[in-house]
Structures are given as C-alpha cells and as structure tokens.
Protein backbone atom coordinates (compact mmCIF):
# COMPACT_ATOMS: atom_id res chain seq x y z
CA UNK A 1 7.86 -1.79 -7.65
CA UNK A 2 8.11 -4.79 -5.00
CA UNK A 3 5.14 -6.29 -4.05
CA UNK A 4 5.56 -5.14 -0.20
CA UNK A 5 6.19 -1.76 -1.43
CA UNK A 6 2.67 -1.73 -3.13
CA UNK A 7 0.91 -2.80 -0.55
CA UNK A 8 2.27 -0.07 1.71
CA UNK A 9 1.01 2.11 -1.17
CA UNK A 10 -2.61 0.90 -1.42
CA UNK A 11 -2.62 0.67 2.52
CA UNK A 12 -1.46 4.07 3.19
CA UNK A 13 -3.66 5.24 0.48
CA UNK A 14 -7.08 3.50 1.75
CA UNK A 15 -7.13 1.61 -1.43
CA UNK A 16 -8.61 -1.27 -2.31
CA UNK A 17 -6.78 -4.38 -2.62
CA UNK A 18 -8.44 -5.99 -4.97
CA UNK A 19 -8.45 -3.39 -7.99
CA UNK A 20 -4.85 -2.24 -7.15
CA UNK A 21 -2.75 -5.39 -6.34
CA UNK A 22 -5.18 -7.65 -8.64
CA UNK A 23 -6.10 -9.54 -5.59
CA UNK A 24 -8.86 -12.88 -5.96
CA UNK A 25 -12.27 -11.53 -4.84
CA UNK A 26 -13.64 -14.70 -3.11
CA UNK A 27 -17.40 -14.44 -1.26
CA UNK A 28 -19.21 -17.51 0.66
CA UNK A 29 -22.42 -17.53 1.15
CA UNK A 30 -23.31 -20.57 3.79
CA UNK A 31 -21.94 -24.39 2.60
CA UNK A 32 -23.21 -24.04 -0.80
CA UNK A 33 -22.33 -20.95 -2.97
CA UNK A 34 -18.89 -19.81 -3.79
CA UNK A 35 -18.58 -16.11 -5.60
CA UNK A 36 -15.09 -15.84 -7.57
CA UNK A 37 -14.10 -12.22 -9.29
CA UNK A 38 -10.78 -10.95 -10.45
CA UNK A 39 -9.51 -14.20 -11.46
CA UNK A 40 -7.34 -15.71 -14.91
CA UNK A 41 -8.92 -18.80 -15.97
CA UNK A 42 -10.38 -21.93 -14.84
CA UNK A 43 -7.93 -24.81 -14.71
CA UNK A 44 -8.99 -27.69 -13.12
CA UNK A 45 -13.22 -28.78 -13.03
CA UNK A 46 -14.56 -31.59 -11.68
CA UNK A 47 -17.68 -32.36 -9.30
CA UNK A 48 -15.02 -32.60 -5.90
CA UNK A 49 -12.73 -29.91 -7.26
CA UNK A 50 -12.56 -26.51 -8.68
CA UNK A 51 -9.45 -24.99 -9.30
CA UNK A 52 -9.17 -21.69 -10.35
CA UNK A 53 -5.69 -19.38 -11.08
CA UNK A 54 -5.76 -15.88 -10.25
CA UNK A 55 -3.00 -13.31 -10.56
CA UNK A 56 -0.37 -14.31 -7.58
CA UNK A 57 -1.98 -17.55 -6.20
CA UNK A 58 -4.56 -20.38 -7.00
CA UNK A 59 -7.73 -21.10 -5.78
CA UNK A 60 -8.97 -24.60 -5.30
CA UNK A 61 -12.78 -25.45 -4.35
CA UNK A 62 -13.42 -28.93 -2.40
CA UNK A 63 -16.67 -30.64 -2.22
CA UNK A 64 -19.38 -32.74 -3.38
CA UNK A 65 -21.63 -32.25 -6.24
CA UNK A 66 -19.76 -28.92 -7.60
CA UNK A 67 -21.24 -27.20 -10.62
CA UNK A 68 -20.00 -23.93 -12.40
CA UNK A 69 -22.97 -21.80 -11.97
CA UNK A 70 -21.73 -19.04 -13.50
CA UNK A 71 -18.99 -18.47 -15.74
CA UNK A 72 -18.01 -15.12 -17.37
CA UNK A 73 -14.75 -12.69 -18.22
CA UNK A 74 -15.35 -10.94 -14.42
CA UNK A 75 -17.03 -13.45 -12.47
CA UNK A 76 -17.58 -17.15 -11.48
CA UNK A 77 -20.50 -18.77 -8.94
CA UNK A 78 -19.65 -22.12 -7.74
CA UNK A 79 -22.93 -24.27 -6.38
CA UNK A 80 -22.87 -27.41 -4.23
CA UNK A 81 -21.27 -29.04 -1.12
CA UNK A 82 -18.35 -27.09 -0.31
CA UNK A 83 -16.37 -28.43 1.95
CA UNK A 84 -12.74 -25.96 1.73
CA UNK A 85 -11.32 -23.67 0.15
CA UNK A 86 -7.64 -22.96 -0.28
CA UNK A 87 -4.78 -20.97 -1.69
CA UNK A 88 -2.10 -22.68 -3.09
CA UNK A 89 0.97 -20.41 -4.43
C-alpha cells in the first residue's frame, strides 16, 4: 500500500500515527531533555550531535554537552544544551 494511501487509512480511522505508520516519537521538555521512541538505531554520538535513524527519516540532535541518558530497545533520553533538532530524509 502507498504511503499516502496509509495515511488516509490511519487518518480516517482516528489512528495513531506513530504505532501504524512507524512514525519517530520525539518529546522536548524545555532546552535540555530530548525523549526519542519508535526509532532503529543510534548512528552518529558525539557531545554536539546525536543522530538517530528511524523508520522513513533521521533524526539529528544539536547542542552542547549532549549525553545519552537513556538508551534501550523502545526508548532514548537525550540530556544537555539542545540547540535543534531536525529531520533529514
């Protein structure tokens, strides 16, 4: 099924995204915490960047002082200056 197609589904449906179309769960909380879930791996860590692939897109963390809080099968926690975040197909 095209990707358009299944999000007509899931919409239509009331859905959600994230379970269905294996969407990136991504949470901030202020300038300093970044909450990842649904995600593939971690590719890229370093204390300015965190980059992170998920199913359709990747997921890259800018700042200073970045730590991997948390790291597990369903969920990562990012701690320390963030400063952006952005997709990158």
């Amino acid at each position: 099924m095209r990707e358009e197609k299944k999000t007509e589904v899931v919409d239509a449906l009331g859905l959600f995204p994230d379970v269905f179309l294996g969407d990136v769960l991504v949470s901030v909380i202020g300038r300093r915490v970044v909450r990842v879930e649904n995600y593939r791996s971690l590719i890229l860590y370093t204390d300015t960047l965190v980059k992170i692939q998920a199913k359709t897109t990747k997921l890259l963390i800018r700042g200073r002082g970045l730590l991997v809080e948390r790291y597990c099968e369903d969920e990562m926690t990012v701690c320390g200056a963030i400063q952006s975040l952005e997709f990158e197909d």
